[in-house]
PDB file of N, CA and C in Angstrom:
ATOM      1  N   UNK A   1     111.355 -50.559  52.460  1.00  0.00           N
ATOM      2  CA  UNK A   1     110.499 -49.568  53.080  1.00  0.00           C
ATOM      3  C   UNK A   1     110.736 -48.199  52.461  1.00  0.00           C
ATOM      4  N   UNK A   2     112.101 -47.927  52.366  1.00  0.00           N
ATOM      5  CA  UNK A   2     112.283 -46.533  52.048  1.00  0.00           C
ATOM      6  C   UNK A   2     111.886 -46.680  49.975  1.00  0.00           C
ATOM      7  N   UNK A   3     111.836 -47.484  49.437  1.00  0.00           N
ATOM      8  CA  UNK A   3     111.472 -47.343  47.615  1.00  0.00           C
ATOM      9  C   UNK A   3     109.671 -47.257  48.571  1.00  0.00           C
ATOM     10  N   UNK A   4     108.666 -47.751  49.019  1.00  0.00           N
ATOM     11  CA  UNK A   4     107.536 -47.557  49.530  1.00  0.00           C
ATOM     12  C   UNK A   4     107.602 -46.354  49.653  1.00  0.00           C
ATOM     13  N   UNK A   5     107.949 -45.412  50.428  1.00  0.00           N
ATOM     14  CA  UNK A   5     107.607 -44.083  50.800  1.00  0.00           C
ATOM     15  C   UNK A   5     108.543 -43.193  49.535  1.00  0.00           C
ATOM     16  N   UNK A   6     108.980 -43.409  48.947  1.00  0.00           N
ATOM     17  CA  UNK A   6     109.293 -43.192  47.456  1.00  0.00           C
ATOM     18  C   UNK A   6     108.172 -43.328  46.775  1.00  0.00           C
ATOM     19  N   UNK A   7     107.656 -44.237  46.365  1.00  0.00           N
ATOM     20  CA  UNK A   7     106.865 -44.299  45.476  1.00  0.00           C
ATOM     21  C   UNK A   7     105.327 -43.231  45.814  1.00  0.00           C
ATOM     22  N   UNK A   8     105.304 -43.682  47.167  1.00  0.00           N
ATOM     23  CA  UNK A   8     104.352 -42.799  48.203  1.00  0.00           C
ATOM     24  C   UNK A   8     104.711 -41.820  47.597  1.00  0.00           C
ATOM     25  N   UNK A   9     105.268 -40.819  48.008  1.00  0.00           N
ATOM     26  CA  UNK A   9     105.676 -39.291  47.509  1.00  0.00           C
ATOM     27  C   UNK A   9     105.443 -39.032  46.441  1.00  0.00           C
ATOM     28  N   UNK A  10     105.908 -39.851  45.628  1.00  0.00           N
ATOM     29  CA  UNK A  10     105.732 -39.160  43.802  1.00  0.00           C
ATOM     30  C   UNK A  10     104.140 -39.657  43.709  1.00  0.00           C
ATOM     31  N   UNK A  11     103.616 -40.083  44.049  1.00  0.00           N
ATOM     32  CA  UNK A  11     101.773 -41.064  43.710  1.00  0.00           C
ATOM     33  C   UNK A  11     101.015 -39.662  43.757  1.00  0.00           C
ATOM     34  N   UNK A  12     101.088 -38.392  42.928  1.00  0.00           N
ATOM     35  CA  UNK A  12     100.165 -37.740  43.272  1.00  0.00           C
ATOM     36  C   UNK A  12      98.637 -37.754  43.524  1.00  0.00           C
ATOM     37  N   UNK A  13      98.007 -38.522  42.534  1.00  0.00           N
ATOM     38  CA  UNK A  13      96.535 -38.945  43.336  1.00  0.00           C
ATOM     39  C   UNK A  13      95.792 -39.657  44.058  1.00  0.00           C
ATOM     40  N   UNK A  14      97.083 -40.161  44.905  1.00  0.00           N
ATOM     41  CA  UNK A  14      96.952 -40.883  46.013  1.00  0.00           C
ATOM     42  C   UNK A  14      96.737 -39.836  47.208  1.00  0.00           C
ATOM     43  N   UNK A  15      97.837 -38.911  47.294  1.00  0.00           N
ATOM     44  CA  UNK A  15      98.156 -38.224  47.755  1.00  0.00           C
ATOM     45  C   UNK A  15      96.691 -37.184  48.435  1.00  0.00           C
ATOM     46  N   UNK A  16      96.507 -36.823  46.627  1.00  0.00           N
ATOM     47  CA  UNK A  16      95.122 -35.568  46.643  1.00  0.00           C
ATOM     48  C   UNK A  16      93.818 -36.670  47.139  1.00  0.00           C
ATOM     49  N   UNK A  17      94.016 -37.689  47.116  1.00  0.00           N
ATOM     50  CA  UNK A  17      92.707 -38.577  47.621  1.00  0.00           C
ATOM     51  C   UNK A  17      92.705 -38.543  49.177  1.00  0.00           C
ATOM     52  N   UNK A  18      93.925 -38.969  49.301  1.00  0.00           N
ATOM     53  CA  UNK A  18      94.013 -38.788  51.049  1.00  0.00           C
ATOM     54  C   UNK A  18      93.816 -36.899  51.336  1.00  0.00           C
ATOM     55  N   UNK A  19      94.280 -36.434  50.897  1.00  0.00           N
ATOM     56  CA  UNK A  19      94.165 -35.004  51.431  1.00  0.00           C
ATOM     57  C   UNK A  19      92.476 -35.113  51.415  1.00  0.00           C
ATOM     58  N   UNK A  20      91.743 -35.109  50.402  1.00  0.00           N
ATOM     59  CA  UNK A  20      89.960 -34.729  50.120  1.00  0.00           C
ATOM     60  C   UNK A  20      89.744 -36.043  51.369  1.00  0.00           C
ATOM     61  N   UNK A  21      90.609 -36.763  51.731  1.00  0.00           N
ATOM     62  CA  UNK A  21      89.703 -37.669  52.545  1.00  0.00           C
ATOM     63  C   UNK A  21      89.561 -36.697  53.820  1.00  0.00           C
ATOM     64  N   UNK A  22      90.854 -36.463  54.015  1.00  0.00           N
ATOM     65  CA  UNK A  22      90.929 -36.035  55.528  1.00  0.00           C
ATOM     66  C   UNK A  22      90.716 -34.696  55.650  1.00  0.00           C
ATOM     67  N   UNK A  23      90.087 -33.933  54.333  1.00  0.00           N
ATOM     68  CA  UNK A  23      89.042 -32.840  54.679  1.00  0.00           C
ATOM     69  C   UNK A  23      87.869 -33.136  54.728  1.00  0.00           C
ATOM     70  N   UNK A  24      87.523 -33.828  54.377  1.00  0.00           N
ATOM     71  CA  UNK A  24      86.023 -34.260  54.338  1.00  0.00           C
ATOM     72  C   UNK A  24      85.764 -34.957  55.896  1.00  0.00           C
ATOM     73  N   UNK A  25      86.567 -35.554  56.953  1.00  0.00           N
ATOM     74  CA  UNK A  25      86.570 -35.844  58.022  1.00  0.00           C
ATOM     75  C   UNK A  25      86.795 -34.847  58.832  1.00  0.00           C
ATOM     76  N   UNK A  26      87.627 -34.010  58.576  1.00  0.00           N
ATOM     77  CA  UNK A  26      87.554 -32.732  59.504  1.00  0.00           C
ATOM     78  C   UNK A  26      85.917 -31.937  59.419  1.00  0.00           C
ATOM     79  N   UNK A  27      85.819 -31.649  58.353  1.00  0.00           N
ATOM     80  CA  UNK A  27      84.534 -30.858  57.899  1.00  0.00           C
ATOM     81  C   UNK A  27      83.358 -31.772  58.744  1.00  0.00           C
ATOM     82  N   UNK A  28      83.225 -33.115  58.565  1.00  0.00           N
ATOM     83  CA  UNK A  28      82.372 -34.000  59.920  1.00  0.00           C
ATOM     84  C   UNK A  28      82.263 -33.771  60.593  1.00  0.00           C
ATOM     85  N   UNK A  29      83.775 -33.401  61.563  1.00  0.00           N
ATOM     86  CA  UNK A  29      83.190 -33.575  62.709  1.00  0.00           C
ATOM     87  C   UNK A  29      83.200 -32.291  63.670  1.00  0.00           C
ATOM     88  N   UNK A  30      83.613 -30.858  62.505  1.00  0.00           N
ATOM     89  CA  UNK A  30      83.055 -30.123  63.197  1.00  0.00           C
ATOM     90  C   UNK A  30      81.696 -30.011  62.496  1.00  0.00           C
ATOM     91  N   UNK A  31      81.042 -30.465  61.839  1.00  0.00           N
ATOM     92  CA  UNK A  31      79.187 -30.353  61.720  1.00  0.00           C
ATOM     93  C   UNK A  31      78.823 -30.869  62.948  1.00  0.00           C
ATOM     94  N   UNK A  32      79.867 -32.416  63.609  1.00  0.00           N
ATOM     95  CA  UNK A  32      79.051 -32.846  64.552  1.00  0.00           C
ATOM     96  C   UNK A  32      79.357 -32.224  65.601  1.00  0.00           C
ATOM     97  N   UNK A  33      80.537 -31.267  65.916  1.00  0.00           N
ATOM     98  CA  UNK A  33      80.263 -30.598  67.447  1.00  0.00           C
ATOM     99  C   UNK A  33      79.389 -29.213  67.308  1.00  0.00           C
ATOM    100  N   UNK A  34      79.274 -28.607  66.000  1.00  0.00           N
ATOM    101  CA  UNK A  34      78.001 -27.605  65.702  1.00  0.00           C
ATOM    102  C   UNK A  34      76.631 -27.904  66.475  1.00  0.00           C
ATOM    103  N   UNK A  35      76.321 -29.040  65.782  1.00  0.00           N
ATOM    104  CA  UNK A  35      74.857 -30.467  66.249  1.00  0.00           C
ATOM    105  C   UNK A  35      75.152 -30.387  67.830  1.00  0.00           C
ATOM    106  N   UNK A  36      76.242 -30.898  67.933  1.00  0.00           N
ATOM    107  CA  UNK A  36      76.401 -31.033  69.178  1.00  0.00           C
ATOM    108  C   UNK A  36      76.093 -29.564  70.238  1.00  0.00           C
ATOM    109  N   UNK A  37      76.363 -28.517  70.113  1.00  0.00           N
ATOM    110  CA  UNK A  37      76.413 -27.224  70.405  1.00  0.00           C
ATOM    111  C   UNK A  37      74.796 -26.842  70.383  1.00  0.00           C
ATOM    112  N   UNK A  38      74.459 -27.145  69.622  1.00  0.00           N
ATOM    113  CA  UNK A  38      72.980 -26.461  69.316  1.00  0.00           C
ATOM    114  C   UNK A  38      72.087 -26.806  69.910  1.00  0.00           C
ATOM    115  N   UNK A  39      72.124 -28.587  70.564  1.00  0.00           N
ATOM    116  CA  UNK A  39      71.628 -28.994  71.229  1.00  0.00           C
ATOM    117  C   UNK A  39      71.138 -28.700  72.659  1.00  0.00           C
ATOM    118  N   UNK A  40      72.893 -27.931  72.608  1.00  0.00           N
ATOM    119  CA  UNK A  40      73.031 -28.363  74.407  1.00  0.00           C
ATOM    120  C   UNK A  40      72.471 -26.729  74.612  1.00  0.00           C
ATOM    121  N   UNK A  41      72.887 -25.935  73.749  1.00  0.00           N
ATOM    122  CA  UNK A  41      71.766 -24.072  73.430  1.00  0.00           C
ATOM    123  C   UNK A  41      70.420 -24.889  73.828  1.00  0.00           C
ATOM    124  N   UNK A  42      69.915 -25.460  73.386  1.00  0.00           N
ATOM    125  CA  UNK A  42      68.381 -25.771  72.592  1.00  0.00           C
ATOM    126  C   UNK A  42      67.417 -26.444  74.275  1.00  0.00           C
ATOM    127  N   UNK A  43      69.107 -27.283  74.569  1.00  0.00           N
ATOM    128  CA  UNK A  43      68.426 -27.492  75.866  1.00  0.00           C
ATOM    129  C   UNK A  43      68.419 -26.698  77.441  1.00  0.00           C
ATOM    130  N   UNK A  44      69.065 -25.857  77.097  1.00  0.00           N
ATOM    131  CA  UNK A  44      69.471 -24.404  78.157  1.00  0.00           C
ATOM    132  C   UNK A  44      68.274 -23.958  77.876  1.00  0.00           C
ATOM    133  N   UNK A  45      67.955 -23.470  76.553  1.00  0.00           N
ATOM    134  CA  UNK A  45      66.545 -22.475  76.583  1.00  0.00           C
ATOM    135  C   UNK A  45      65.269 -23.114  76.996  1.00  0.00           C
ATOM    136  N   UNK A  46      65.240 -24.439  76.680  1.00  0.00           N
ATOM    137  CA  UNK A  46      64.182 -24.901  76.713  1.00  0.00           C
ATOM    138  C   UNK A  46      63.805 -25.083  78.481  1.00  0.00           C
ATOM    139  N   UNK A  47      65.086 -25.508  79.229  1.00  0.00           N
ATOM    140  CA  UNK A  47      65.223 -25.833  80.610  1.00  0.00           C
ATOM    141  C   UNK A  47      64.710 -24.226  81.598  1.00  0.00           C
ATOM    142  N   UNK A  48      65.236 -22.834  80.921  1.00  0.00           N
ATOM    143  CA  UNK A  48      64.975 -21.620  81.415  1.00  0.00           C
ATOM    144  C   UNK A  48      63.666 -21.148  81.502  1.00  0.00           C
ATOM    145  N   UNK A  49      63.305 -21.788  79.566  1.00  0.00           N
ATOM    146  CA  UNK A  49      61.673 -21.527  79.800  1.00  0.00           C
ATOM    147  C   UNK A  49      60.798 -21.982  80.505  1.00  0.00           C
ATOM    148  N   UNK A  50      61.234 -23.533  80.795  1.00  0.00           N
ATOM    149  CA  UNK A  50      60.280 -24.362  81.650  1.00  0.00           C
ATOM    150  C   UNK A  50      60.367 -23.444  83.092  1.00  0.00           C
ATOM    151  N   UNK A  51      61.974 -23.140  83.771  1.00  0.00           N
ATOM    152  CA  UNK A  51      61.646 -22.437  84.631  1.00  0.00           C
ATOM    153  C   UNK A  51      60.422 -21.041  84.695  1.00  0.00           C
ATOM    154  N   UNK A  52      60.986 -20.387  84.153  1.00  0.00           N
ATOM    155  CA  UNK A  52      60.234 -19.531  83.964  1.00  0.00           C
ATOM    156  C   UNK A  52      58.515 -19.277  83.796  1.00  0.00           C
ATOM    157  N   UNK A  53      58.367 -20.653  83.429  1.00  0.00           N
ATOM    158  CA  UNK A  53      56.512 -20.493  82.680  1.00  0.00           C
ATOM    159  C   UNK A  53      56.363 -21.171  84.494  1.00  0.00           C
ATOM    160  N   UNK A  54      57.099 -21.634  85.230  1.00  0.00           N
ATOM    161  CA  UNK A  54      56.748 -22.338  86.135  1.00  0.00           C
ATOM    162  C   UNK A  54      56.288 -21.479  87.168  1.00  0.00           C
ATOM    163  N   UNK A  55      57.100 -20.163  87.289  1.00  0.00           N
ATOM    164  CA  UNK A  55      57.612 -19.172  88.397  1.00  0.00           C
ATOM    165  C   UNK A  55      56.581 -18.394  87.998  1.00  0.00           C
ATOM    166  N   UNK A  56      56.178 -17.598  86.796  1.00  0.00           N
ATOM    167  CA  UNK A  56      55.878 -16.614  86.100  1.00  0.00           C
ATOM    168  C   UNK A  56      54.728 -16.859  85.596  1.00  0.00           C
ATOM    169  N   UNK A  57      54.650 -18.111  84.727  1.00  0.00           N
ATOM    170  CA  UNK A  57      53.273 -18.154  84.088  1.00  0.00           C
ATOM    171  C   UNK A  57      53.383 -17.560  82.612  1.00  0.00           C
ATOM    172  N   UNK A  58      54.483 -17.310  82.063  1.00  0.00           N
ATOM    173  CA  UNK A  58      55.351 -16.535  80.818  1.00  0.00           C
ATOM    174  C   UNK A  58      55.739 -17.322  79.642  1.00  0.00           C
ATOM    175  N   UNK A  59      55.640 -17.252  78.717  1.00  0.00           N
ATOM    176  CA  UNK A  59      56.497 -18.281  77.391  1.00  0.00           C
ATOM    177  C   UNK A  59      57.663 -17.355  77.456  1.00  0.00           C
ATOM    178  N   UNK A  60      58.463 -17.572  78.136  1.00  0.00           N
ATOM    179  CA  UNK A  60      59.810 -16.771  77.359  1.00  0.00           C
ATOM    180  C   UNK A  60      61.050 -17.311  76.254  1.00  0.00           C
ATOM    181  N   UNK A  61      60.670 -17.841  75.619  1.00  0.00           N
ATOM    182  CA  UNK A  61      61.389 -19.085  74.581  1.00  0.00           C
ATOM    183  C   UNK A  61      61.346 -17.650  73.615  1.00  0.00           C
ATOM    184  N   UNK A  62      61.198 -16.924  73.066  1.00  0.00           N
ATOM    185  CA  UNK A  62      61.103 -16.010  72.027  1.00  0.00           C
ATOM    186  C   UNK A  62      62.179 -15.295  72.381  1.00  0.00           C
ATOM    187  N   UNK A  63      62.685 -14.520  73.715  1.00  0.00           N
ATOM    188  CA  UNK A  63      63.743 -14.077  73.927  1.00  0.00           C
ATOM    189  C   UNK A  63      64.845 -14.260  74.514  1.00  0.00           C
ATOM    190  N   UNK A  64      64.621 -15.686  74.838  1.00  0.00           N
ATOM    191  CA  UNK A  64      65.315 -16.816  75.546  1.00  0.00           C
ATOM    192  C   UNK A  64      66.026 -16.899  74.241  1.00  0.00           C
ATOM    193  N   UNK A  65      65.751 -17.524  72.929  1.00  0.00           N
ATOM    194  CA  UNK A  65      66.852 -17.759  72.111  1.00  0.00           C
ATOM    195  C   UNK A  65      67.919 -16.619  71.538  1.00  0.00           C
ATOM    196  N   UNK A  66      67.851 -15.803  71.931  1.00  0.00           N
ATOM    197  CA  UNK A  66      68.595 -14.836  71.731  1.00  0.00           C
ATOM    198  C   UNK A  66      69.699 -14.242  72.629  1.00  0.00           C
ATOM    199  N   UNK A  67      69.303 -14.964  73.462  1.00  0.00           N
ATOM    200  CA  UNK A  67      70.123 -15.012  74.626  1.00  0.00           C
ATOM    201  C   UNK A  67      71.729 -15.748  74.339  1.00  0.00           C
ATOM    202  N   UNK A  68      73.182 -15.349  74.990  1.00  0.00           N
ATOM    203  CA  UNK A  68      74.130 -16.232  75.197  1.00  0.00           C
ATOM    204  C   UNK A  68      73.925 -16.904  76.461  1.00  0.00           C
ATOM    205  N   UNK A  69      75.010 -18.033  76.748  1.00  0.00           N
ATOM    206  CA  UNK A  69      75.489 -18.526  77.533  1.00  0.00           C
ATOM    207  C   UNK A  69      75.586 -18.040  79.013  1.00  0.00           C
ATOM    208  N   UNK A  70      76.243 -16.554  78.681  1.00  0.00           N
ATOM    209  CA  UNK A  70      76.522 -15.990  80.014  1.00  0.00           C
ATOM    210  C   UNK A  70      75.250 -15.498  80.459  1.00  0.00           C
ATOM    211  N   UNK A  71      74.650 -14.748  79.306  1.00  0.00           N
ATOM    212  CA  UNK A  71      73.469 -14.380  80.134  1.00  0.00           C
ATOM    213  C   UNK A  71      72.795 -15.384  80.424  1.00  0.00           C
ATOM    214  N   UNK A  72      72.544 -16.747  80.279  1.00  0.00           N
ATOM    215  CA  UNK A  72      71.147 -17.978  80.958  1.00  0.00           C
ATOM    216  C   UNK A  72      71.834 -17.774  82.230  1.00  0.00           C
ATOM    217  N   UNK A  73      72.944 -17.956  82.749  1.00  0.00           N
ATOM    218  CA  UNK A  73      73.536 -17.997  84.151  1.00  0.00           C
ATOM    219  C   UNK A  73      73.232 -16.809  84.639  1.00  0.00           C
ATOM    220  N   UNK A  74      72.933 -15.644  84.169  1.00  0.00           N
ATOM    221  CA  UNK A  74      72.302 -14.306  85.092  1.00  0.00           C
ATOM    222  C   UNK A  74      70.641 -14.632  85.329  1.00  0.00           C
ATOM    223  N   UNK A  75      70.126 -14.898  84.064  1.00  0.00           N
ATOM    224  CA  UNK A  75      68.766 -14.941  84.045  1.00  0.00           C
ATOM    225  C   UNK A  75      68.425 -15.482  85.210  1.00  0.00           C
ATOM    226  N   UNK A  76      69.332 -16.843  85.099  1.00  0.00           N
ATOM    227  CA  UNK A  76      68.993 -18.061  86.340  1.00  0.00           C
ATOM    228  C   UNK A  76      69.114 -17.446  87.722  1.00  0.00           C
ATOM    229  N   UNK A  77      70.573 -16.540  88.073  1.00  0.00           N
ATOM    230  CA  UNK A  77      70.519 -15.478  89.144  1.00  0.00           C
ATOM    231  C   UNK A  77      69.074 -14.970  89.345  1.00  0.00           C
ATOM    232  N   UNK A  78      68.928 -14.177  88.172  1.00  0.00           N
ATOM    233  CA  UNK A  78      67.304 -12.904  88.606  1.00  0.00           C
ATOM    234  C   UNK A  78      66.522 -13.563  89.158  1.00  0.00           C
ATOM    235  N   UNK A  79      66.286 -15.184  88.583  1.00  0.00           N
ATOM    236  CA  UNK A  79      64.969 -16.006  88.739  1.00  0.00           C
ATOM    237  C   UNK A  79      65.027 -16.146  89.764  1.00  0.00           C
ATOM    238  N   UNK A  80      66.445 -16.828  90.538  1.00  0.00           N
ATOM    239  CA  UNK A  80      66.584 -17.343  91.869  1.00  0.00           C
ATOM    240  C   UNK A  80      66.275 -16.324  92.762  1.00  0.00           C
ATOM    241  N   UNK A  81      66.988 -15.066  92.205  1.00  0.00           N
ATOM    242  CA  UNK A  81      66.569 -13.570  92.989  1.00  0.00           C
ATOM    243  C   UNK A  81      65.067 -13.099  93.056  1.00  0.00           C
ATOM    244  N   UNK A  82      63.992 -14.073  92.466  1.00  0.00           N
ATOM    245  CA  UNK A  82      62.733 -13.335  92.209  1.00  0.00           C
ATOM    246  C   UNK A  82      62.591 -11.565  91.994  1.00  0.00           C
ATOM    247  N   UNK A  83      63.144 -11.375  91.283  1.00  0.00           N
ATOM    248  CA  UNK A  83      62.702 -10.154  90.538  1.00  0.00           C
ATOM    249  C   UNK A  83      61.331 -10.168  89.386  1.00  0.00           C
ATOM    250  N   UNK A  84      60.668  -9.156  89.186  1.00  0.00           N
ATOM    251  CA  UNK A  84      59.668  -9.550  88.654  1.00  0.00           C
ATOM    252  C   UNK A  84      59.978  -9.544  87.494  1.00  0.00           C
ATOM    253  N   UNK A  85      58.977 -10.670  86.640  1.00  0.00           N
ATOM    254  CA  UNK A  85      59.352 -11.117  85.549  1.00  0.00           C
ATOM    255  C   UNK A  85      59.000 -10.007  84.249  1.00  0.00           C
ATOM    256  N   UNK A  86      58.670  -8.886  84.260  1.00  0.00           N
ATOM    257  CA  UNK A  86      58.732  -7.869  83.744  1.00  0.00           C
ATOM    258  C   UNK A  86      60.036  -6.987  83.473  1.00  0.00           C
ATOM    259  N   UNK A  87      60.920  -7.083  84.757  1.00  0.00           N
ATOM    260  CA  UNK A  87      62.389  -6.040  84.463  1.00  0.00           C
ATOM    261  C   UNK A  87      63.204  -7.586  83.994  1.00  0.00           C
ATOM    262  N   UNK A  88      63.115  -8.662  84.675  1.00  0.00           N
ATOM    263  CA  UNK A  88      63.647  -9.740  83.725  1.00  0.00           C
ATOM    264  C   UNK A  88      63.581 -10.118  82.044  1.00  0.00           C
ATOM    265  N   UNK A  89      62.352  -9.757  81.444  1.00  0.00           N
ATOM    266  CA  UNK A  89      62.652 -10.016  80.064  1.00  0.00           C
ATOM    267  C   UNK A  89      62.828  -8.392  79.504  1.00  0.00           C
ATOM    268  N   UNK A  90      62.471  -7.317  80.278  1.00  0.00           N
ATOM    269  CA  UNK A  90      63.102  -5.864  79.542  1.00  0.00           C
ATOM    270  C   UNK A  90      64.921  -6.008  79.735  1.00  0.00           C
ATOM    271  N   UNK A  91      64.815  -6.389  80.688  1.00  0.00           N
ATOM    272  CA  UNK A  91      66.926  -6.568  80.767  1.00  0.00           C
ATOM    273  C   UNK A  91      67.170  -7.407  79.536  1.00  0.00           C
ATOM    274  N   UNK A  92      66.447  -8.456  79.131  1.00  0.00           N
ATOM    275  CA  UNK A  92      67.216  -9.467  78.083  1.00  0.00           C
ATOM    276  C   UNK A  92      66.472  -9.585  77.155  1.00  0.00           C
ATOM    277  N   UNK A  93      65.292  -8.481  76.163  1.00  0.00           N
ATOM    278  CA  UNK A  93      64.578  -8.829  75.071  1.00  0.00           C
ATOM    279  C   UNK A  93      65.568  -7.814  74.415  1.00  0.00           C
ATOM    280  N   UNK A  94      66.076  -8.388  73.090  1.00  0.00           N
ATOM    281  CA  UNK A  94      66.920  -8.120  72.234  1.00  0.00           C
ATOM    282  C   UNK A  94      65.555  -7.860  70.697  1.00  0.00           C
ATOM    283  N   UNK A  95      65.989  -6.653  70.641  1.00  0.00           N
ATOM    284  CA  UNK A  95      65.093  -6.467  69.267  1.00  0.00           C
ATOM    285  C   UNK A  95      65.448  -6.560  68.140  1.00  0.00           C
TER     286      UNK A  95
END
């Protein structure tokens, strides 16, 4: 076992193969929690706008994506608060 992990050690392009492997798997699978991330954005805005065109009668998807996280959870406040949908997208249209 121990001449194995000998030989292991000195094998340099074994070595650099496994290293490019297991960057190339890291680099995966954060693309896939990116994908993953964008989605779950993609489906917040899309879920706010539906509110919104429902309440309002409004496309707000234009300043909806510009929006973070924290703010969909206020927006969702104002909405629940019925404030009119006028000081709602001047509070959160980002130019």
């Amino acid at each position: 076992m121990e001449i194995s992990y000998e030989m292991f050690k000195t094998d340099v392009t074994l070595i650099r193969e496994l290293l490019e492997e297991r960057e190339k798997e890291f680099f995966h699978a954060m693309e896939l929690n990116e994908t993953e991330q964008n989605g779950k954005r993609k489906g917040m805005v899309n879920l706010l706008n539906t509110l919104i065109k429902m309440k309002y009668h409004e496309d707000a998807e234009k300043w909806l994506n510009k929006c973070n996280e924290q703010e969909f959870i206020q927006i969702l406040a104002l909405v629940n608060d019925n404030i009119p949908y006028e000081r709602l997208a001047k509070q959160y249209m980002k130019d």
